[in-house]
C-alpha atoms as a PDB file:
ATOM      1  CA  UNK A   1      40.994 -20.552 -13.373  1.00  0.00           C
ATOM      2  CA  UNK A   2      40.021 -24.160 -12.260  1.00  0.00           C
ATOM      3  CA  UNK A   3      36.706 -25.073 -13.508  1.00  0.00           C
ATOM      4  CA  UNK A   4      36.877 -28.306 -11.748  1.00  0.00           C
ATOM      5  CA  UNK A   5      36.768 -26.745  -8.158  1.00  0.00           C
ATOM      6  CA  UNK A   6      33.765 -26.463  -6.279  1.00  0.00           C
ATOM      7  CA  UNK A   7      34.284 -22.927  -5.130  1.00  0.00           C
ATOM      8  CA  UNK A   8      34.376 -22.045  -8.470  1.00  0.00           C
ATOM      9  CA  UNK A   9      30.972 -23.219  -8.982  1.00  0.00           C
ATOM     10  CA  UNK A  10      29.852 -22.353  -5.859  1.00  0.00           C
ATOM     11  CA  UNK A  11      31.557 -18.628  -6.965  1.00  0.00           C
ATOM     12  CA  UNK A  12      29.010 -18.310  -9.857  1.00  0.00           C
ATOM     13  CA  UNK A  13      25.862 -19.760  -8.515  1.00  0.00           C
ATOM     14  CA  UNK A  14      25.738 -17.338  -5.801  1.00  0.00           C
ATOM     15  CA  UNK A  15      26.590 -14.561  -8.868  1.00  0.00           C
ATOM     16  CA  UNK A  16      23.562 -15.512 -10.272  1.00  0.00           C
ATOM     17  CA  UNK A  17      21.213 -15.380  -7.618  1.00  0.00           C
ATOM     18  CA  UNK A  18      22.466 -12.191  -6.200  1.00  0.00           C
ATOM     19  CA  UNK A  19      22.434 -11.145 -10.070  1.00  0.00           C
ATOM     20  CA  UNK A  20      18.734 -11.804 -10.135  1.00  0.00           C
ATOM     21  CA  UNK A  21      18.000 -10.577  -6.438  1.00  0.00           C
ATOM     22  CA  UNK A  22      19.404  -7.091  -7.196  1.00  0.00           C
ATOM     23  CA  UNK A  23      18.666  -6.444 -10.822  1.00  0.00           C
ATOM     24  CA  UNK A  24      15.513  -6.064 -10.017  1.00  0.00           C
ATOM     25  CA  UNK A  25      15.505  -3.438  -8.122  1.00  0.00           C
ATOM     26  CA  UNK A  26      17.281  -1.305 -11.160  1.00  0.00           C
ATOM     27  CA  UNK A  27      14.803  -2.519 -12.777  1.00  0.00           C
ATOM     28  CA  UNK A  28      11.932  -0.855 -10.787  1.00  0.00           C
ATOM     29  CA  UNK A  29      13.498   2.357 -11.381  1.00  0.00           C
ATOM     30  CA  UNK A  30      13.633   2.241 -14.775  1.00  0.00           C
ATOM     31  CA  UNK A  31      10.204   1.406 -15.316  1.00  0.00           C
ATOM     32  CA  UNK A  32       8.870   3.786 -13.215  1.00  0.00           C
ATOM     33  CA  UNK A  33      10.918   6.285 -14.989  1.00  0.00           C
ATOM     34  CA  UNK A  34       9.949   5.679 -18.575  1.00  0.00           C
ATOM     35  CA  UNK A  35       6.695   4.662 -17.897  1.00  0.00           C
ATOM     36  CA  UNK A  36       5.395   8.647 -19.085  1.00  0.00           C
ATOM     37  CA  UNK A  37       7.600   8.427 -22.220  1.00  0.00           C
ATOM     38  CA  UNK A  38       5.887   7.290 -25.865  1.00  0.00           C
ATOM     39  CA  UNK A  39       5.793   4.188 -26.702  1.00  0.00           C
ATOM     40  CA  UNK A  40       8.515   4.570 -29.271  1.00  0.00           C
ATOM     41  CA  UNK A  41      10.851   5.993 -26.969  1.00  0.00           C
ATOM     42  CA  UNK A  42      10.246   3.398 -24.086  1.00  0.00           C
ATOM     43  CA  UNK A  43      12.852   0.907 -25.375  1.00  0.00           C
ATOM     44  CA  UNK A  44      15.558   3.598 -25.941  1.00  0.00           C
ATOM     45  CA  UNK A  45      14.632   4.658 -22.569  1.00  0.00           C
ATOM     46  CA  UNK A  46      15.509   1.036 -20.991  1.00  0.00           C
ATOM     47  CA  UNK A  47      18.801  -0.269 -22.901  1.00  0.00           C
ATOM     48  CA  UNK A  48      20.388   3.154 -22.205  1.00  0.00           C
ATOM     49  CA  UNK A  49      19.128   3.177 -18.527  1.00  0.00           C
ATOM     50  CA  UNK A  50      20.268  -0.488 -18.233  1.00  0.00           C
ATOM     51  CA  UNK A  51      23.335   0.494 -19.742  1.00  0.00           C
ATOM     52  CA  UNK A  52      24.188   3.603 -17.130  1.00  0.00           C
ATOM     53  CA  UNK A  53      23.388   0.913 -14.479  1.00  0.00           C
ATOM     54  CA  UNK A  54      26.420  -1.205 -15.792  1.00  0.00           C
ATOM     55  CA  UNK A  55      28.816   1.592 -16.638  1.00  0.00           C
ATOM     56  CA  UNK A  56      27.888   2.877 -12.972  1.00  0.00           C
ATOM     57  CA  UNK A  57      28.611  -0.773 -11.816  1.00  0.00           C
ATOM     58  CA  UNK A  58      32.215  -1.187 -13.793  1.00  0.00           C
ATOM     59  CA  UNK A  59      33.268   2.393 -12.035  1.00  0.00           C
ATOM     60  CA  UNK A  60      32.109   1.559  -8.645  1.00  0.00           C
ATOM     61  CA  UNK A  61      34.304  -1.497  -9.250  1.00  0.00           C
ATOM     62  CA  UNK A  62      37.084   0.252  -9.271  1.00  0.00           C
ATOM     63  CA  UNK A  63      37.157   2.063  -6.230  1.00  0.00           C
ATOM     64  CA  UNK A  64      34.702   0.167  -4.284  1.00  0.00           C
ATOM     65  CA  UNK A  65      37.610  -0.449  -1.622  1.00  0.00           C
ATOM     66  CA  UNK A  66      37.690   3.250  -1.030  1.00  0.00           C
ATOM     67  CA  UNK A  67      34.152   4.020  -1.994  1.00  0.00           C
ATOM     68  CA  UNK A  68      33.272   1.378   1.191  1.00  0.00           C
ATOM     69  CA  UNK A  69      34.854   4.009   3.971  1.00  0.00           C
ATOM     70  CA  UNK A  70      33.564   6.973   2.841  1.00  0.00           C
ATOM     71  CA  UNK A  71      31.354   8.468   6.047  1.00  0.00           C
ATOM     72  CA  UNK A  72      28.141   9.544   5.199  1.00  0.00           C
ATOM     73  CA  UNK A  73      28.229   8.294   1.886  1.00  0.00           C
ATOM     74  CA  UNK A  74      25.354   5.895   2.234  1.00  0.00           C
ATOM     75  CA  UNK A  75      23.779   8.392   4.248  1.00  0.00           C
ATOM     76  CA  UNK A  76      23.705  10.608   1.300  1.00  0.00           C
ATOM     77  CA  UNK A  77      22.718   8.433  -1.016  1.00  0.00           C
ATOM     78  CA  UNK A  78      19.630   6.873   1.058  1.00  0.00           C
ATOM     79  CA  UNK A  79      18.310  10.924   0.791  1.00  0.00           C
ATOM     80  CA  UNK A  80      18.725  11.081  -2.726  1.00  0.00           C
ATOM     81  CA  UNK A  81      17.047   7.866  -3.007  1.00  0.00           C
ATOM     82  CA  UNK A  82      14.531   9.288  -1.004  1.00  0.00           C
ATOM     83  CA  UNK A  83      14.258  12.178  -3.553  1.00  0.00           C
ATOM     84  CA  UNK A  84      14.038  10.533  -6.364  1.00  0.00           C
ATOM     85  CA  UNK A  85      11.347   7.959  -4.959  1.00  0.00           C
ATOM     86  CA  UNK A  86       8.805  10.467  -3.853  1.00  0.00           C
ATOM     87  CA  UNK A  87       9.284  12.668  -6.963  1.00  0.00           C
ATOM     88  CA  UNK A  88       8.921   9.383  -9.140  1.00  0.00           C
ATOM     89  CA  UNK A  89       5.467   8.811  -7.503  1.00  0.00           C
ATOM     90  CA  UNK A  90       4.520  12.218  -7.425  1.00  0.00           C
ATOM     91  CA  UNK A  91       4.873  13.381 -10.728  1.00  0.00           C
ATOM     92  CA  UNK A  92       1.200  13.501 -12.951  1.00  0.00           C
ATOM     93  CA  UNK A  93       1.382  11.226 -16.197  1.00  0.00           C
ATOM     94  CA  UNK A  94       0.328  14.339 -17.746  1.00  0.00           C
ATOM     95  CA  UNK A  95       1.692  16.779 -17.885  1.00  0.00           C
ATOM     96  CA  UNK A  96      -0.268  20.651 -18.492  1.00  0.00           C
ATOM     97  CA  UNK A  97       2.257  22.180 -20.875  1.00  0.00           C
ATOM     98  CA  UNK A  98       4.493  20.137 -23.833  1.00  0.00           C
ATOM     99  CA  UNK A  99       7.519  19.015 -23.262  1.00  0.00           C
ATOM    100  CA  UNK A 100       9.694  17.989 -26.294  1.00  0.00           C
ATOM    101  CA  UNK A 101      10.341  14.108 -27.110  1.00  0.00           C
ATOM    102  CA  UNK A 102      13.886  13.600 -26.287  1.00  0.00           C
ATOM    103  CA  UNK A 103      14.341  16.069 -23.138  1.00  0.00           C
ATOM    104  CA  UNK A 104      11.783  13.717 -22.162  1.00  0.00           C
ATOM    105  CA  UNK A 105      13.823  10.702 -22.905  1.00  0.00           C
ATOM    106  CA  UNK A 106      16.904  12.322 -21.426  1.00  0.00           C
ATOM    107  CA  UNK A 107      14.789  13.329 -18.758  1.00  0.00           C
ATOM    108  CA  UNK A 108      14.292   9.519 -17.544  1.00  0.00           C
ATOM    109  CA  UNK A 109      17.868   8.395 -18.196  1.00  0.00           C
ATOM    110  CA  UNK A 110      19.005  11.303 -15.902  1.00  0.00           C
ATOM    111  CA  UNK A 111      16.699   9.996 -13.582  1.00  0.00           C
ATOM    112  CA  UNK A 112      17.971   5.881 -13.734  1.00  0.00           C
ATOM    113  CA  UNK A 113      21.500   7.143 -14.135  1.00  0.00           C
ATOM    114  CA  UNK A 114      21.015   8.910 -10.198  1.00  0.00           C
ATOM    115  CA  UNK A 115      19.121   6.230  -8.699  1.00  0.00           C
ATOM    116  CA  UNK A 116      21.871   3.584 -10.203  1.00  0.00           C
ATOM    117  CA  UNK A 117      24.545   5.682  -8.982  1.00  0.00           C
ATOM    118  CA  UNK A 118      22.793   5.373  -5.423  1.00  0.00           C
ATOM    119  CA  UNK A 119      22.444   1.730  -5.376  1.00  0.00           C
ATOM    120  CA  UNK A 120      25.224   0.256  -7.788  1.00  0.00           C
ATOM    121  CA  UNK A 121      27.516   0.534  -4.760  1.00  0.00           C
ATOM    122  CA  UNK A 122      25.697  -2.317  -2.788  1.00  0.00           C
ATOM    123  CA  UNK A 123      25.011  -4.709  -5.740  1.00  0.00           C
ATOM    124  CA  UNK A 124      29.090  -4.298  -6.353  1.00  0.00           C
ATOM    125  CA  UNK A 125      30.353  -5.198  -3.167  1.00  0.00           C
ATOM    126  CA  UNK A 126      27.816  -8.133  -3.569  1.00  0.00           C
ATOM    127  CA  UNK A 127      28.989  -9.425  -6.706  1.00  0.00           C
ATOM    128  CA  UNK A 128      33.127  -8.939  -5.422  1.00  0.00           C
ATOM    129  CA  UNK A 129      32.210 -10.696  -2.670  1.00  0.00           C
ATOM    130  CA  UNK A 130      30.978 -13.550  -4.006  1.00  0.00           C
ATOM    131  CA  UNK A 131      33.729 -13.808  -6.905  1.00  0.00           C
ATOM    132  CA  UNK A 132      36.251 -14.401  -4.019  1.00  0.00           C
ATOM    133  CA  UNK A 133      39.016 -12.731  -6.158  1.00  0.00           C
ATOM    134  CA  UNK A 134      38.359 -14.473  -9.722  1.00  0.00           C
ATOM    135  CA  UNK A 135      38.121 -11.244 -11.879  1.00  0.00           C
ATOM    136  CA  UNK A 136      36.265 -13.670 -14.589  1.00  0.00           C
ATOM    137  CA  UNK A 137      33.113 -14.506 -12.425  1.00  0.00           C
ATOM    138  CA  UNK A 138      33.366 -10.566 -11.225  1.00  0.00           C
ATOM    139  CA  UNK A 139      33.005  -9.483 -15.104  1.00  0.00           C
ATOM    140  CA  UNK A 140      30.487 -11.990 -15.890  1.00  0.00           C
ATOM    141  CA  UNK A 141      28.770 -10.924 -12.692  1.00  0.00           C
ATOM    142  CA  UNK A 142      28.594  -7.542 -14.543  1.00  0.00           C
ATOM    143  CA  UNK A 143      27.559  -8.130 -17.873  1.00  0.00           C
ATOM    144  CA  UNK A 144      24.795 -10.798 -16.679  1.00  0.00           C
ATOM    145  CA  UNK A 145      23.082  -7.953 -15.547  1.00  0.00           C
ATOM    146  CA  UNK A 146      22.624  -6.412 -18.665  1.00  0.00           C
ATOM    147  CA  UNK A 147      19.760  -8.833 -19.760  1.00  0.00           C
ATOM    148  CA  UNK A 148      18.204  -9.208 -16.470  1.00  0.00           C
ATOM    149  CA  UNK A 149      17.234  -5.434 -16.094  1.00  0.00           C
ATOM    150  CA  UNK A 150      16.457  -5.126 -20.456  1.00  0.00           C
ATOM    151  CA  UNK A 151      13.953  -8.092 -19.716  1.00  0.00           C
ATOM    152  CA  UNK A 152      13.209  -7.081 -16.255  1.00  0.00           C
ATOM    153  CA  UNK A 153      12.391  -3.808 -17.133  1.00  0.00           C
ATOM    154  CA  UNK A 154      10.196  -4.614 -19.936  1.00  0.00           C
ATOM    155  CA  UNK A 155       8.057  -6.840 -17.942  1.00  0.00           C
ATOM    156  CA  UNK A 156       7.526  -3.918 -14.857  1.00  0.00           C
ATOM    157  CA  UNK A 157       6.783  -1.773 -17.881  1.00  0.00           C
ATOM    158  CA  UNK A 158       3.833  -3.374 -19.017  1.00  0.00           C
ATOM    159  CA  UNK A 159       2.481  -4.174 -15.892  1.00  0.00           C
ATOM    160  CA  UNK A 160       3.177  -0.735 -14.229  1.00  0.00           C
ATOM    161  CA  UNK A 161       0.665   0.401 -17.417  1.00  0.00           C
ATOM    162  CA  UNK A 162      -2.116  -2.110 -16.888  1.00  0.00           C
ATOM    163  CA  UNK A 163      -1.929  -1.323 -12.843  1.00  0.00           C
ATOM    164  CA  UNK A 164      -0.783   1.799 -11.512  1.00  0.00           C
ATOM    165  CA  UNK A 165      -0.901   0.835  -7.767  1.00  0.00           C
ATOM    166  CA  UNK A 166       2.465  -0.983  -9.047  1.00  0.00           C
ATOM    167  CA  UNK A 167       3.732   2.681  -9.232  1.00  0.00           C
ATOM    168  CA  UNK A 168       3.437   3.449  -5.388  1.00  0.00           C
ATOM    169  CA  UNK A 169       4.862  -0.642  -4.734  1.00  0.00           C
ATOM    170  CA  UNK A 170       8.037   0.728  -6.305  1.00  0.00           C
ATOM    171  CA  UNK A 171       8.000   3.378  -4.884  1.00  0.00           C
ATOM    172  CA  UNK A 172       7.907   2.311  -1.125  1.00  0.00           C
ATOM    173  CA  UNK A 173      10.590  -0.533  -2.712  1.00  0.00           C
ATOM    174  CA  UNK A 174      12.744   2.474  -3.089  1.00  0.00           C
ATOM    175  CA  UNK A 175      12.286   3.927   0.170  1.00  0.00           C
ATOM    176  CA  UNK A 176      13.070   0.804   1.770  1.00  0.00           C
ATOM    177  CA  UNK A 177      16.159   0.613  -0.148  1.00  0.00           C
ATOM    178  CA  UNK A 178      16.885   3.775   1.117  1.00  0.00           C
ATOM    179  CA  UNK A 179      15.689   3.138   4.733  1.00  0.00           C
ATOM    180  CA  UNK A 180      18.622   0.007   4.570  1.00  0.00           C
ATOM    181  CA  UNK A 181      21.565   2.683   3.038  1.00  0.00           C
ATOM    182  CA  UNK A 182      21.132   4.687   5.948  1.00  0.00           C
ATOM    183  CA  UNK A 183      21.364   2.189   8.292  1.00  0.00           C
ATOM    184  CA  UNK A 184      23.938   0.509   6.756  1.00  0.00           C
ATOM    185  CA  UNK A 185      26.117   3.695   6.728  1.00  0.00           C
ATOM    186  CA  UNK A 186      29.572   3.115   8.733  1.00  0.00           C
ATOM    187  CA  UNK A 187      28.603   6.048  10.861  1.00  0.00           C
ATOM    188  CA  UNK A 188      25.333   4.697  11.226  1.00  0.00           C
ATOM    189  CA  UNK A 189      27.059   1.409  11.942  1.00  0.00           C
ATOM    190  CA  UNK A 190      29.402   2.995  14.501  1.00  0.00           C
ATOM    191  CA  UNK A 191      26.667   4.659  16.392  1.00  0.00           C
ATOM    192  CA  UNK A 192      24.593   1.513  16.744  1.00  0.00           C
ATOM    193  CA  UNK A 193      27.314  -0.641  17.893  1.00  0.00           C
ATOM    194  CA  UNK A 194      28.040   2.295  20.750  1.00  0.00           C
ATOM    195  CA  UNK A 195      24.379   1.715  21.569  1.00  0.00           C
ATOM    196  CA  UNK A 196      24.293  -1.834  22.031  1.00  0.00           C
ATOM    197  CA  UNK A 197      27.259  -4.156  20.207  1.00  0.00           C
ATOM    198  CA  UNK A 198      23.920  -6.631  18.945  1.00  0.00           C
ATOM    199  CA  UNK A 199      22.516  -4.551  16.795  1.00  0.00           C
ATOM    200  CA  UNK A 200      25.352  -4.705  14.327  1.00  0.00           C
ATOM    201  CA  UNK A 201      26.916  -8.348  12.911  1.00  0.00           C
ATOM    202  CA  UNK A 202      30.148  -8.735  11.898  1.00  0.00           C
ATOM    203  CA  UNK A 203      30.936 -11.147   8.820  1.00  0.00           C
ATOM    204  CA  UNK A 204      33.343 -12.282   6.565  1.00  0.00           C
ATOM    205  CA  UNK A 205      32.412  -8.952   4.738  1.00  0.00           C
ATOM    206  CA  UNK A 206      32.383  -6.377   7.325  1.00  0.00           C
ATOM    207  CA  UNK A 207      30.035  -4.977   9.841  1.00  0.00           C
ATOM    208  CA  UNK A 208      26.249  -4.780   9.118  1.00  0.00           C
ATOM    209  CA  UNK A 209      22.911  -3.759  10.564  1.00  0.00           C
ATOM    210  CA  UNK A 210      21.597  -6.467  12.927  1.00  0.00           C
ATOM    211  CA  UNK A 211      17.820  -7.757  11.948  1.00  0.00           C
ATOM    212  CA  UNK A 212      16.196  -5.630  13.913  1.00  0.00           C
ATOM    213  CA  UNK A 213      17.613  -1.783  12.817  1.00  0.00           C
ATOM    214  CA  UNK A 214      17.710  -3.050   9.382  1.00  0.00           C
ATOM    215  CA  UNK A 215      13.849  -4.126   8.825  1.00  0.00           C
ATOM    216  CA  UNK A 216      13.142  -0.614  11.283  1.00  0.00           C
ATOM    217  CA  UNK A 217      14.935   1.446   9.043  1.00  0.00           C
ATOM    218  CA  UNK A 218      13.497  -0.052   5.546  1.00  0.00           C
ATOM    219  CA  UNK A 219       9.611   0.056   6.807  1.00  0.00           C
ATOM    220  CA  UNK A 220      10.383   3.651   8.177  1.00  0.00           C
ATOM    221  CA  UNK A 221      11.671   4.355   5.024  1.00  0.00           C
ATOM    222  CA  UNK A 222       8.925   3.162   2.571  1.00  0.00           C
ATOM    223  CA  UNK A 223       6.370   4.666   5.080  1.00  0.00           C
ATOM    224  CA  UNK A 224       8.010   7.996   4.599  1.00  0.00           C
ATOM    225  CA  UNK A 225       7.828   7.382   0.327  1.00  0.00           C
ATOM    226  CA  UNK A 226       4.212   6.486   0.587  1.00  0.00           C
ATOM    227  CA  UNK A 227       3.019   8.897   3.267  1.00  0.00           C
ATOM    228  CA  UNK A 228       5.168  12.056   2.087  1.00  0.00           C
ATOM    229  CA  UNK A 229       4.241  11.177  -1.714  1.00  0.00           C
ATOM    230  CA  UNK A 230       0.030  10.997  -0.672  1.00  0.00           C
ATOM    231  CA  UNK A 231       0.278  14.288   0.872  1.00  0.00           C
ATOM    232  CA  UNK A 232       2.078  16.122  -2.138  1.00  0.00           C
ATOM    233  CA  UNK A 233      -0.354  14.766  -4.678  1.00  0.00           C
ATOM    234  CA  UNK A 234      -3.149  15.612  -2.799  1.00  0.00           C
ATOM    235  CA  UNK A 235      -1.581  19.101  -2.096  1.00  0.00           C
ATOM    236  CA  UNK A 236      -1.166  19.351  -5.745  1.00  0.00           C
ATOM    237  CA  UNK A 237      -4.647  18.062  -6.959  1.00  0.00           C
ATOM    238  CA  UNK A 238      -6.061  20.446  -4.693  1.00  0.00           C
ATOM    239  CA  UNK A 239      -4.039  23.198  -6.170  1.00  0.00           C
ATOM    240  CA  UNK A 240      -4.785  22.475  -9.635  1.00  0.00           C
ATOM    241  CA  UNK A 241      -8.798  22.030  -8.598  1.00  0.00           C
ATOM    242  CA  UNK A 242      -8.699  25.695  -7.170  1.00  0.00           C
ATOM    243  CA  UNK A 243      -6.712  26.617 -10.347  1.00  0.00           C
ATOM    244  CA  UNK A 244      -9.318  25.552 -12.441  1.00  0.00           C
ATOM    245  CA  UNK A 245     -12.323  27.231 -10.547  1.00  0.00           C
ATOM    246  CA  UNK A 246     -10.558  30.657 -10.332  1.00  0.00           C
END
């Protein structure tokens, strides 16, 4: 490894920043998952999310090459994404009837360890792209984001408390994530490029969604979060109002 070159340097700068562009977004989840759980359990909650996201991250590594061809398989996991988005904004603080500390816990690790599964892909291929080949920037790449989504976490914890609107901002951040897997599907990909060859660019790193579809699909996608997640919690506050007058 030659410190001394520039794309070396160049290698891990652009780590970093892609490090700190798409922790965050891991991050969201896992605050909006633990956010119900007791304070004492909120930390446990976040190191063993944050620590699913890596271990998701180090086995995506490894068969990212086939994991990239797969039909459908962004398409798949923009729907879960979806899923879990909607339920994460629709579920009550509260709930009516006790559930017991750590199913609670495990409850919102099962829920990071899906959503990280969904987007770990992306934030790989980012990282092994950038480390042009040097396995040692493509670890560090890994383990730097370890601290970024402890901290980051943290932080989106405490503010999702003082201001709940926050909830229903990462929420639609999720469907927009979602809205861009879908698009960014290679069946998606291969449809739009039948359509018209400019909606889909073609890099160094393969074929992706042109402007246009891509910023389409991700405000279609947090509109469906925030519009489909009003109606259910309406539909359920009405049903617990009648509930409660019977």
């Amino acid at each position: 490894m030659d410190f001394t070159a520039p794309t070396f340097w160049v290698s891990l700068l652009q780590i970093i920043w892609i490090d700190l562009l798409l922790s965050g977004d891991n991050a969201v989840v896992i605050a909006l998952a633990c956010r119900s759980l007791p304070p004492q359990q909120r930390k446990w909650g976040i190191l063993l999310g944050a620590g699913a996201a890596v271990g998701l991250r180090i086995l995506f590594a490894l068969a990212v090459t086939v994991l990239l061809g797969v039909p459908f398989l962004k398409v798949a996991g923009g729907l879960l994404l979806f899923w879990i988005a909607i339920k994460l904004v629709t579920d009550n603080d509260g709930d009516s009837h006790e559930v017991a500390a750590s199913d609670s816990l495990w409850k919102a690790v099962r829920t990071i360890a899906i959503a990280d599964a969904v987007m770990s892909l992306d934030n790989v291929v980012a990282i092994a792209a950038a480390a042009r080949g040097h396995w040692e920037l493509f670890v560090f790449g890994l383990l730097l984001t370890i601290p970024l989504i402890v901290f980051g976490s943290q932080l989106l914890l405490r503010l999702l408390t003082r201001f709940p609107i926050l909830i229903w901002a990462g929420a639609a951040l999720l469907g927009w994530i979602a809205g861009e897997m879908l698009v960014g599907d290679v069946t998606s990909l291969n449809l739009l490029q039948q359509i018209d060859p400019s909606l889909v660019k073609v890099d160094d790193h393969g074929m992706h969604p042109a402007a246009l579809p891509h910023y389409v699909a991700s405000v279609i996608g947090a509109a469906i979060v925030l519009g489909t997640g009003y109606v259910l919690r309406n539909r359920a506050r009405a049903t617990a109002e009648a509930g409660h007058g019977a």
